[in-house]
C-alpha atoms as a PDB file:
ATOM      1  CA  UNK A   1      45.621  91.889 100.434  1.00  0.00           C
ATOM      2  CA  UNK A   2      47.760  93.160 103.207  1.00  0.00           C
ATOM      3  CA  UNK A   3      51.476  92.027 103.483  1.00  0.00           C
ATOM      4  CA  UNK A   4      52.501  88.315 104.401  1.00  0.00           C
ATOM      5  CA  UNK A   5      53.742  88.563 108.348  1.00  0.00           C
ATOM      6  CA  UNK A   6      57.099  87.031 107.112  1.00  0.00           C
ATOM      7  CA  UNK A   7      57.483  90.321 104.784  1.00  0.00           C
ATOM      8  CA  UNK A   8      56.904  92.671 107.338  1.00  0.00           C
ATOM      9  CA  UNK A   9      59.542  91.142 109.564  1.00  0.00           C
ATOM     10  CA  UNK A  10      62.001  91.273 106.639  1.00  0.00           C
ATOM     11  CA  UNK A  11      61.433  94.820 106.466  1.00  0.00           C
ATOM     12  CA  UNK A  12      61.252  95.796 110.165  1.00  0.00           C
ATOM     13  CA  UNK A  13      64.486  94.088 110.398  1.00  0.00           C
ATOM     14  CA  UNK A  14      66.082  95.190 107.370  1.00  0.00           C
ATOM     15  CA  UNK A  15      65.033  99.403 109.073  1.00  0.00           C
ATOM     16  CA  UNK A  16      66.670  98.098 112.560  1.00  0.00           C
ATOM     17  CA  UNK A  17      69.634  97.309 110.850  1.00  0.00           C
ATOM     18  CA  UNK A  18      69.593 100.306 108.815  1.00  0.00           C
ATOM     19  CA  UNK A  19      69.358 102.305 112.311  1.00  0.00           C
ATOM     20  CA  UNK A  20      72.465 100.300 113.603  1.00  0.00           C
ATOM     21  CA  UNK A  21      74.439 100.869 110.849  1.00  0.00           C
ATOM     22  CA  UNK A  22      73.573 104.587 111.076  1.00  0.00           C
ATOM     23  CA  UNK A  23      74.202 104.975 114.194  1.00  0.00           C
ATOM     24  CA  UNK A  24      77.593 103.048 114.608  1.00  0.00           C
ATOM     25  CA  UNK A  25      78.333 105.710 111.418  1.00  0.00           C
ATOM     26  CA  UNK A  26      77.972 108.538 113.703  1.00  0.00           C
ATOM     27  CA  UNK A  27      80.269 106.927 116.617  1.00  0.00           C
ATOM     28  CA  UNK A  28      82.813 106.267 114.264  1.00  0.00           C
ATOM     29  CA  UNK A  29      82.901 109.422 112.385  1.00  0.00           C
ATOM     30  CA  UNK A  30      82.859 110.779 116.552  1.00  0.00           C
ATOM     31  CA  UNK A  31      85.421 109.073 117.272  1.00  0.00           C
ATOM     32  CA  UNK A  32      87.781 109.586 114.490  1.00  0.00           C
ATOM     33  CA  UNK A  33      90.232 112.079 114.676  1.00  0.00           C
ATOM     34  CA  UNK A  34      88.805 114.752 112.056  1.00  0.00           C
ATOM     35  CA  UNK A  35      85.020 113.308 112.920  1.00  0.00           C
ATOM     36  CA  UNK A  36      84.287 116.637 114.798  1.00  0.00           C
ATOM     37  CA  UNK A  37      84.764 119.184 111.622  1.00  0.00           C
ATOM     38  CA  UNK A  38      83.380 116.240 109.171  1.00  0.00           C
ATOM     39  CA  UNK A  39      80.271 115.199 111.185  1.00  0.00           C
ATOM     40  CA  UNK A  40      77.446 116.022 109.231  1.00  0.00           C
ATOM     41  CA  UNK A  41      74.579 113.785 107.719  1.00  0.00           C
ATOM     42  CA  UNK A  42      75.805 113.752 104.135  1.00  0.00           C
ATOM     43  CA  UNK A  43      79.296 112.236 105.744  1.00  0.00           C
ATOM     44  CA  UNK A  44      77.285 110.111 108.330  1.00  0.00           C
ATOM     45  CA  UNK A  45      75.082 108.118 105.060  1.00  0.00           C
ATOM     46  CA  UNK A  46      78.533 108.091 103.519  1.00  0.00           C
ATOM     47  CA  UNK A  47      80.365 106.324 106.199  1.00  0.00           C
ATOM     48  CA  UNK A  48      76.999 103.982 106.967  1.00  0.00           C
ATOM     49  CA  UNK A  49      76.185 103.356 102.773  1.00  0.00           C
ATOM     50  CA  UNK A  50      73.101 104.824 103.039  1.00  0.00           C
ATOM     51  CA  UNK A  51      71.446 107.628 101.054  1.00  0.00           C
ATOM     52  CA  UNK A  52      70.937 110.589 102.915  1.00  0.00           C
ATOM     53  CA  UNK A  53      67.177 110.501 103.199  1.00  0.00           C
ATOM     54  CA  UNK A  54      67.285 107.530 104.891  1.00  0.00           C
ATOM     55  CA  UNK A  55      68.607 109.262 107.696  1.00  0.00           C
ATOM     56  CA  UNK A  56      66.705 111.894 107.622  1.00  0.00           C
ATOM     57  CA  UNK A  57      63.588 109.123 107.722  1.00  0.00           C
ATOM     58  CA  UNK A  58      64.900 107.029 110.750  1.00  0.00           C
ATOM     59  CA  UNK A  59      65.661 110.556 113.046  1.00  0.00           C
ATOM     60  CA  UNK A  60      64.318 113.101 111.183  1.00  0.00           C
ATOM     61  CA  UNK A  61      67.767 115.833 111.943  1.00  0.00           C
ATOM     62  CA  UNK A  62      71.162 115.582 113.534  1.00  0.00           C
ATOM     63  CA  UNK A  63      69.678 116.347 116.440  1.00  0.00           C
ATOM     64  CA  UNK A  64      67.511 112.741 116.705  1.00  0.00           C
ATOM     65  CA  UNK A  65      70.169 111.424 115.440  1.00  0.00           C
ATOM     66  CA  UNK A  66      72.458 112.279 117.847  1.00  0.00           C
ATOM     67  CA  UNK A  67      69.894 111.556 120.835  1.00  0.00           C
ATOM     68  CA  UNK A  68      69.640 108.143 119.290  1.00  0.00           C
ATOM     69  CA  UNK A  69      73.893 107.743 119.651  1.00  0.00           C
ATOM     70  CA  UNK A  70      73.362 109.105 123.324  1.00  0.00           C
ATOM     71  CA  UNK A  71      70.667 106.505 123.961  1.00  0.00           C
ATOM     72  CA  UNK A  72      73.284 103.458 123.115  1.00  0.00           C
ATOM     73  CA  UNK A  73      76.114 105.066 124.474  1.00  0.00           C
ATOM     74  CA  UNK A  74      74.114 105.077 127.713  1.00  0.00           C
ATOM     75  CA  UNK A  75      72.821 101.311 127.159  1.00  0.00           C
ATOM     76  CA  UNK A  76      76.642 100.247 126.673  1.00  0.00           C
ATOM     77  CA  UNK A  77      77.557 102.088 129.742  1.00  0.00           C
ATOM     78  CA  UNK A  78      75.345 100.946 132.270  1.00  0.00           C
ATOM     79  CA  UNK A  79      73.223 103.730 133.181  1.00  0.00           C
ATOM     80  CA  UNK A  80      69.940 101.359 134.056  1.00  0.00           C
ATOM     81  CA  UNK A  81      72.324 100.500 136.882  1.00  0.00           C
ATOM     82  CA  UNK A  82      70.715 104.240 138.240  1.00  0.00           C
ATOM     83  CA  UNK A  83      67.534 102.240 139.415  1.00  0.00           C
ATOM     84  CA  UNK A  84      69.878 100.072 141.814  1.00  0.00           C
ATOM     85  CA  UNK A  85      70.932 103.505 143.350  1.00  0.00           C
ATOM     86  CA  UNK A  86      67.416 103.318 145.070  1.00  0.00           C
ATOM     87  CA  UNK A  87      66.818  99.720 145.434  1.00  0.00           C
ATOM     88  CA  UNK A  88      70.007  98.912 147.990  1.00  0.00           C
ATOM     89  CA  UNK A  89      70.787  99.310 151.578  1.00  0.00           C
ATOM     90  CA  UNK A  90      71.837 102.882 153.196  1.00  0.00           C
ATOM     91  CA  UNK A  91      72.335 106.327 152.163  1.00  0.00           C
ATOM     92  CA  UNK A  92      76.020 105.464 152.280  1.00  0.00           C
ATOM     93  CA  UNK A  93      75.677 102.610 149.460  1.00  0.00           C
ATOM     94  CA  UNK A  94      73.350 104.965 147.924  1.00  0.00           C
ATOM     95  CA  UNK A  95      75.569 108.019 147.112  1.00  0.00           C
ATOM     96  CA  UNK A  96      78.131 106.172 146.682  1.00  0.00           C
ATOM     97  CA  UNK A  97      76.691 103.954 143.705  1.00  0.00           C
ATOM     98  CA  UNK A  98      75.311 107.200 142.095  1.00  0.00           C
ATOM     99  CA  UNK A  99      79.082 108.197 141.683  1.00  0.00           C
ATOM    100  CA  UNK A 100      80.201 104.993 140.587  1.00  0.00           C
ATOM    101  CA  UNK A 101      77.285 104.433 137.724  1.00  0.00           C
ATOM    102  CA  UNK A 102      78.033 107.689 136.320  1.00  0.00           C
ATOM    103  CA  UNK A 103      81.759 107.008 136.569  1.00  0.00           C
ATOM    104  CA  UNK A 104      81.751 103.907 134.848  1.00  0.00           C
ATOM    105  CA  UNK A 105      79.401 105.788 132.108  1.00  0.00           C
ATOM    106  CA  UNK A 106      81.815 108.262 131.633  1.00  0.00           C
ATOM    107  CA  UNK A 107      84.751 105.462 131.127  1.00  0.00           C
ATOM    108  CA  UNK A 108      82.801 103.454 128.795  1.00  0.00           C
ATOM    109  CA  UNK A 109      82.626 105.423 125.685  1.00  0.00           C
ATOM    110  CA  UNK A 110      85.331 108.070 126.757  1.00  0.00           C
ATOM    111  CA  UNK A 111      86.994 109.821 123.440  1.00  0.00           C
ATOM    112  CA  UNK A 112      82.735 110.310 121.856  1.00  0.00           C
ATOM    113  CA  UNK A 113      81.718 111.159 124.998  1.00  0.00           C
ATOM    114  CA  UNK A 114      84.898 113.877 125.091  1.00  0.00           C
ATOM    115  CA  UNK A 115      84.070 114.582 121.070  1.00  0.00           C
ATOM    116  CA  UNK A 116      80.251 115.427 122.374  1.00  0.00           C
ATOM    117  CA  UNK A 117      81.027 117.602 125.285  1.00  0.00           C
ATOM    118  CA  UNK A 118      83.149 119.518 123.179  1.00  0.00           C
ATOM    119  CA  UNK A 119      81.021 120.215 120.307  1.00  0.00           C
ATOM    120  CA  UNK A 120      78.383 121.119 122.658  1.00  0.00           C
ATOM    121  CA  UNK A 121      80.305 124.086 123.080  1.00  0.00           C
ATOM    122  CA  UNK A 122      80.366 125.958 119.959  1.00  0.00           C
ATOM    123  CA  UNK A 123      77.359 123.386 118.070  1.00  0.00           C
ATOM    124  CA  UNK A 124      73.810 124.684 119.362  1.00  0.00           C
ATOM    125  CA  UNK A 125      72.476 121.125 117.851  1.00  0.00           C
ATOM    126  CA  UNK A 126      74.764 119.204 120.191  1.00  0.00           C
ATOM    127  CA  UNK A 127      74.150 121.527 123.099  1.00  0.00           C
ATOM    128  CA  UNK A 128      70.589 121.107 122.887  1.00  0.00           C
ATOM    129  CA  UNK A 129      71.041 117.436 123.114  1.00  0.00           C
ATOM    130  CA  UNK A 130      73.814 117.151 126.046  1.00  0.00           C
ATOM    131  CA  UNK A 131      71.893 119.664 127.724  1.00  0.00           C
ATOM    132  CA  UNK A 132      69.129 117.328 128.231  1.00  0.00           C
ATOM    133  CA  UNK A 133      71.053 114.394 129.244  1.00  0.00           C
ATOM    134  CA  UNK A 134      72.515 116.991 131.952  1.00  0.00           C
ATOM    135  CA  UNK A 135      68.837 117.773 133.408  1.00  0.00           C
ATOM    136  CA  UNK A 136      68.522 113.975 133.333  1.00  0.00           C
ATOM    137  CA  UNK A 137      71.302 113.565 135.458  1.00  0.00           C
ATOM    138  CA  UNK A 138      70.406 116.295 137.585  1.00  0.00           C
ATOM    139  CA  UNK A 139      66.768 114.568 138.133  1.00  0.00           C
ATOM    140  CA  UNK A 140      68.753 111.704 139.449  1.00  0.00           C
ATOM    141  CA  UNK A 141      71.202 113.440 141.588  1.00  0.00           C
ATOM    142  CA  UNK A 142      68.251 115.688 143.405  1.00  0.00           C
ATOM    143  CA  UNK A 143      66.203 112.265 143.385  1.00  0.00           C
ATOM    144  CA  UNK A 144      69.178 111.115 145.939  1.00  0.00           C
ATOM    145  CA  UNK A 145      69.624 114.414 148.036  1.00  0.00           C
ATOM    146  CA  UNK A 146      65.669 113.950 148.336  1.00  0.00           C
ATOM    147  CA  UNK A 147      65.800 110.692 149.822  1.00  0.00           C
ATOM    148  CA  UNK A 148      69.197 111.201 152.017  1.00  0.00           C
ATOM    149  CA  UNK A 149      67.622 114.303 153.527  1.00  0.00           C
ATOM    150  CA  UNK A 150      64.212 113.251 154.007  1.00  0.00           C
ATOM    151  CA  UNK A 151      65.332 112.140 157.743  1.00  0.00           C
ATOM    152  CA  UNK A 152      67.591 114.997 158.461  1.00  0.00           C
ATOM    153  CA  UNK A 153      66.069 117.452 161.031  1.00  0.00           C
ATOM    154  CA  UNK A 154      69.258 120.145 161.945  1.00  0.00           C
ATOM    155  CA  UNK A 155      70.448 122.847 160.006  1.00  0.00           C
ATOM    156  CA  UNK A 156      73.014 121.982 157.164  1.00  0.00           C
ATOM    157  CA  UNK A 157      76.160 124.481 156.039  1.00  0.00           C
ATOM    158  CA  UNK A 158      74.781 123.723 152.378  1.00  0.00           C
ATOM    159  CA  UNK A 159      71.339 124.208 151.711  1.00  0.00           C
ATOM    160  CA  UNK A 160      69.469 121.632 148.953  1.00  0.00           C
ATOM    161  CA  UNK A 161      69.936 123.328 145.943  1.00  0.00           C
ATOM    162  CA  UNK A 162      73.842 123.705 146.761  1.00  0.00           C
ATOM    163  CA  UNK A 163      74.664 120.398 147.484  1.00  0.00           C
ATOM    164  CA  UNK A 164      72.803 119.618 144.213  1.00  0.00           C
ATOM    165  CA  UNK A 165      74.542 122.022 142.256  1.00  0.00           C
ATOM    166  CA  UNK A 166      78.057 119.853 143.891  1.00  0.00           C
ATOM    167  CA  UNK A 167      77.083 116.779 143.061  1.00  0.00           C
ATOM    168  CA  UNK A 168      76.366 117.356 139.830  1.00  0.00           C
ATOM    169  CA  UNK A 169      79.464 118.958 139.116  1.00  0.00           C
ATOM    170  CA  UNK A 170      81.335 116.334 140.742  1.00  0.00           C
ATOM    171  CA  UNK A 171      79.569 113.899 138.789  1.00  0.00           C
ATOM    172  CA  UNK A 172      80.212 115.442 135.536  1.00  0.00           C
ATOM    173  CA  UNK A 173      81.788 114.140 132.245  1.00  0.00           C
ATOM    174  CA  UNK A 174      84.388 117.329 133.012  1.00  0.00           C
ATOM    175  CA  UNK A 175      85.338 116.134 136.332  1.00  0.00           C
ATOM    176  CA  UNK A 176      85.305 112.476 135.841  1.00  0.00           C
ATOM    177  CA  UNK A 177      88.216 113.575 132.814  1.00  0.00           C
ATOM    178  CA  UNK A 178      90.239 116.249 134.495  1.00  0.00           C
ATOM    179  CA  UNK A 179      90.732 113.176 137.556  1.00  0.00           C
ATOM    180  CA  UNK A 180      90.811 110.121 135.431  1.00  0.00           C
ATOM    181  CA  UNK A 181      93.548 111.532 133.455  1.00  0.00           C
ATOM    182  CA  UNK A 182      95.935 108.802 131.638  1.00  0.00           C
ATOM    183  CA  UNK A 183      96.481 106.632 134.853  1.00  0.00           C
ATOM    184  CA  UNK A 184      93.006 106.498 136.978  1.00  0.00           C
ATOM    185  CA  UNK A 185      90.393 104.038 136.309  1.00  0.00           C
ATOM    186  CA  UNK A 186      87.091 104.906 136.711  1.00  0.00           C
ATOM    187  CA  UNK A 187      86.454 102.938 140.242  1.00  0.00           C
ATOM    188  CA  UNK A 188      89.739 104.830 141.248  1.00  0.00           C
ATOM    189  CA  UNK A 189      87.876 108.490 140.004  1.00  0.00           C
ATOM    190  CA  UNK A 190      84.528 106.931 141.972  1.00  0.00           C
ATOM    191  CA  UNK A 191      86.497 106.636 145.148  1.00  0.00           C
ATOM    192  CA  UNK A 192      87.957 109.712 144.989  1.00  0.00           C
ATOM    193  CA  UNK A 193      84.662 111.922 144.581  1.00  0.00           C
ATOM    194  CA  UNK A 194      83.411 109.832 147.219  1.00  0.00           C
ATOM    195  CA  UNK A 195      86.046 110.900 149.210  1.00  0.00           C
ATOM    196  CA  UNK A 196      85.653 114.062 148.818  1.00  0.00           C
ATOM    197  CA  UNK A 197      81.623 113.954 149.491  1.00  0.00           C
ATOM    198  CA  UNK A 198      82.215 112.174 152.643  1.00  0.00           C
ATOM    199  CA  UNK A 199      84.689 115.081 153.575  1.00  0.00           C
ATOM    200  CA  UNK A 200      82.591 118.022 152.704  1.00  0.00           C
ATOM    201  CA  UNK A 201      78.578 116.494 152.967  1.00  0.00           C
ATOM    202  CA  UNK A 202      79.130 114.543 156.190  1.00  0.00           C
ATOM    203  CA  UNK A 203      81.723 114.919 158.487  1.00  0.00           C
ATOM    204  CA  UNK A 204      82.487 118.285 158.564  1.00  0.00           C
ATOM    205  CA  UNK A 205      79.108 120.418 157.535  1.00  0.00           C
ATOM    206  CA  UNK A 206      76.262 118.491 159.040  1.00  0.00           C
ATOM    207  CA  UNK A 207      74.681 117.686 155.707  1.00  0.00           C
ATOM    208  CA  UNK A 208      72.090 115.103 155.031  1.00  0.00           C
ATOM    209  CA  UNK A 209      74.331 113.089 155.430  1.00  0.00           C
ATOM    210  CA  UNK A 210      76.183 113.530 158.663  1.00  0.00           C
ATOM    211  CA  UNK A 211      73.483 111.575 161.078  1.00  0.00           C
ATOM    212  CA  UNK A 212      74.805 108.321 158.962  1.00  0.00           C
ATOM    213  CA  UNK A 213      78.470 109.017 159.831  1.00  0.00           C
ATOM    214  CA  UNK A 214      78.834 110.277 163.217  1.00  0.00           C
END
């Protein structure tokens, strides 16, 4: 006889909150400040009160793990907002609310998204996972030069790749926290990069952009 429906509910609920637990483990133990030298799985069952193979069975390493923190951190800061980038009015709006999602991502979760850029510097298991997330942002930021040049016919001072390369710098976790500091919020940082793209894309370079400016 196979299991009552009610029973399997109990237990698919009883794993989600397992996962939860784990997961707001590894945020915590992020976000504490000795959780980058303790953050490990042994410490993350410890902090969630789980044994140690059950993390291993819900992600399998520290590196699922770790994609699975990314993947709420990005649901708690509003990255679905990406597909409005493409769904709004001009290539003005449209630049402009690339900055400002990935502003407002970097804001939301600020000291683990700091703890997981850092580790990702001497921690091949964290690199490996921030460095996708970073080819994900760059498929969204060459997504947008795509569309803003598809009507531009003159030559530009920056080729394709280069204003790619820029925009994904300037919409990086390192320059959203080298301008937000302690005193700028993150629609202050957004209008400041947009600034500066309007500046050096539009105006003065003849970029993709510049037909929509003048």
């Amino acid at each position: 006889m196979s299991p009552r429906p009610y029973q399997l509910g109990q237990r698919k609920e009883a794993v989600d909150q397992n996962r939860a637990r784990i997961v707001e483990a590894a945020r915590t133990l992020l976000s504490a400040d000795e959780g980058v030298t303790r953050f490990t799985i042994d410490a993350v069952a410890r902090q969630a009160d789980v044994a140690r193979m059950t993390v291993y069975y819900q992600f399998g390493s520290r590196v699922g793990l770790l994609e699975a923190l990314c993947d709420v951190l990005a649901e708690e800061g509003g990255i679905e907002h990406l597909r409005d980038v493409f769904t709004g009015a001009g290539s003005d709006q449209m630049l402009r609310r690339l900055i400002e999602v990935f502003c407002a991502f970097w804001a939301s979760n600020r000291t683990v998204m700091r703890r997981l850029h850092g580790m990702a510097a001497i921690d091949p298991e964290f690199a490996q996972v921030m460095d996708a997330r970073h080819a994900r942002r760059r498929k969204a930021v060459t997504a947008v030069v795509s569309r803003l040049n598809a009507a531009e016919t003159s030559p530009n001072a920056f080729s394709n790749e280069e204003i790619i390369d820029l925009l994904v710098a300037l919409t990086s976790f390192a320059t959203y926290e080298s301008l937000a500091g302690s005193s700028r919020t993150s629609e202050d940082v957004a209008a400041l990069i947009d600034r500066v793209v309007r500046t050096a894309f539009r105006r003065e370079t003849r970029s993709p952009y510049a037909q929509h400016h003048g």
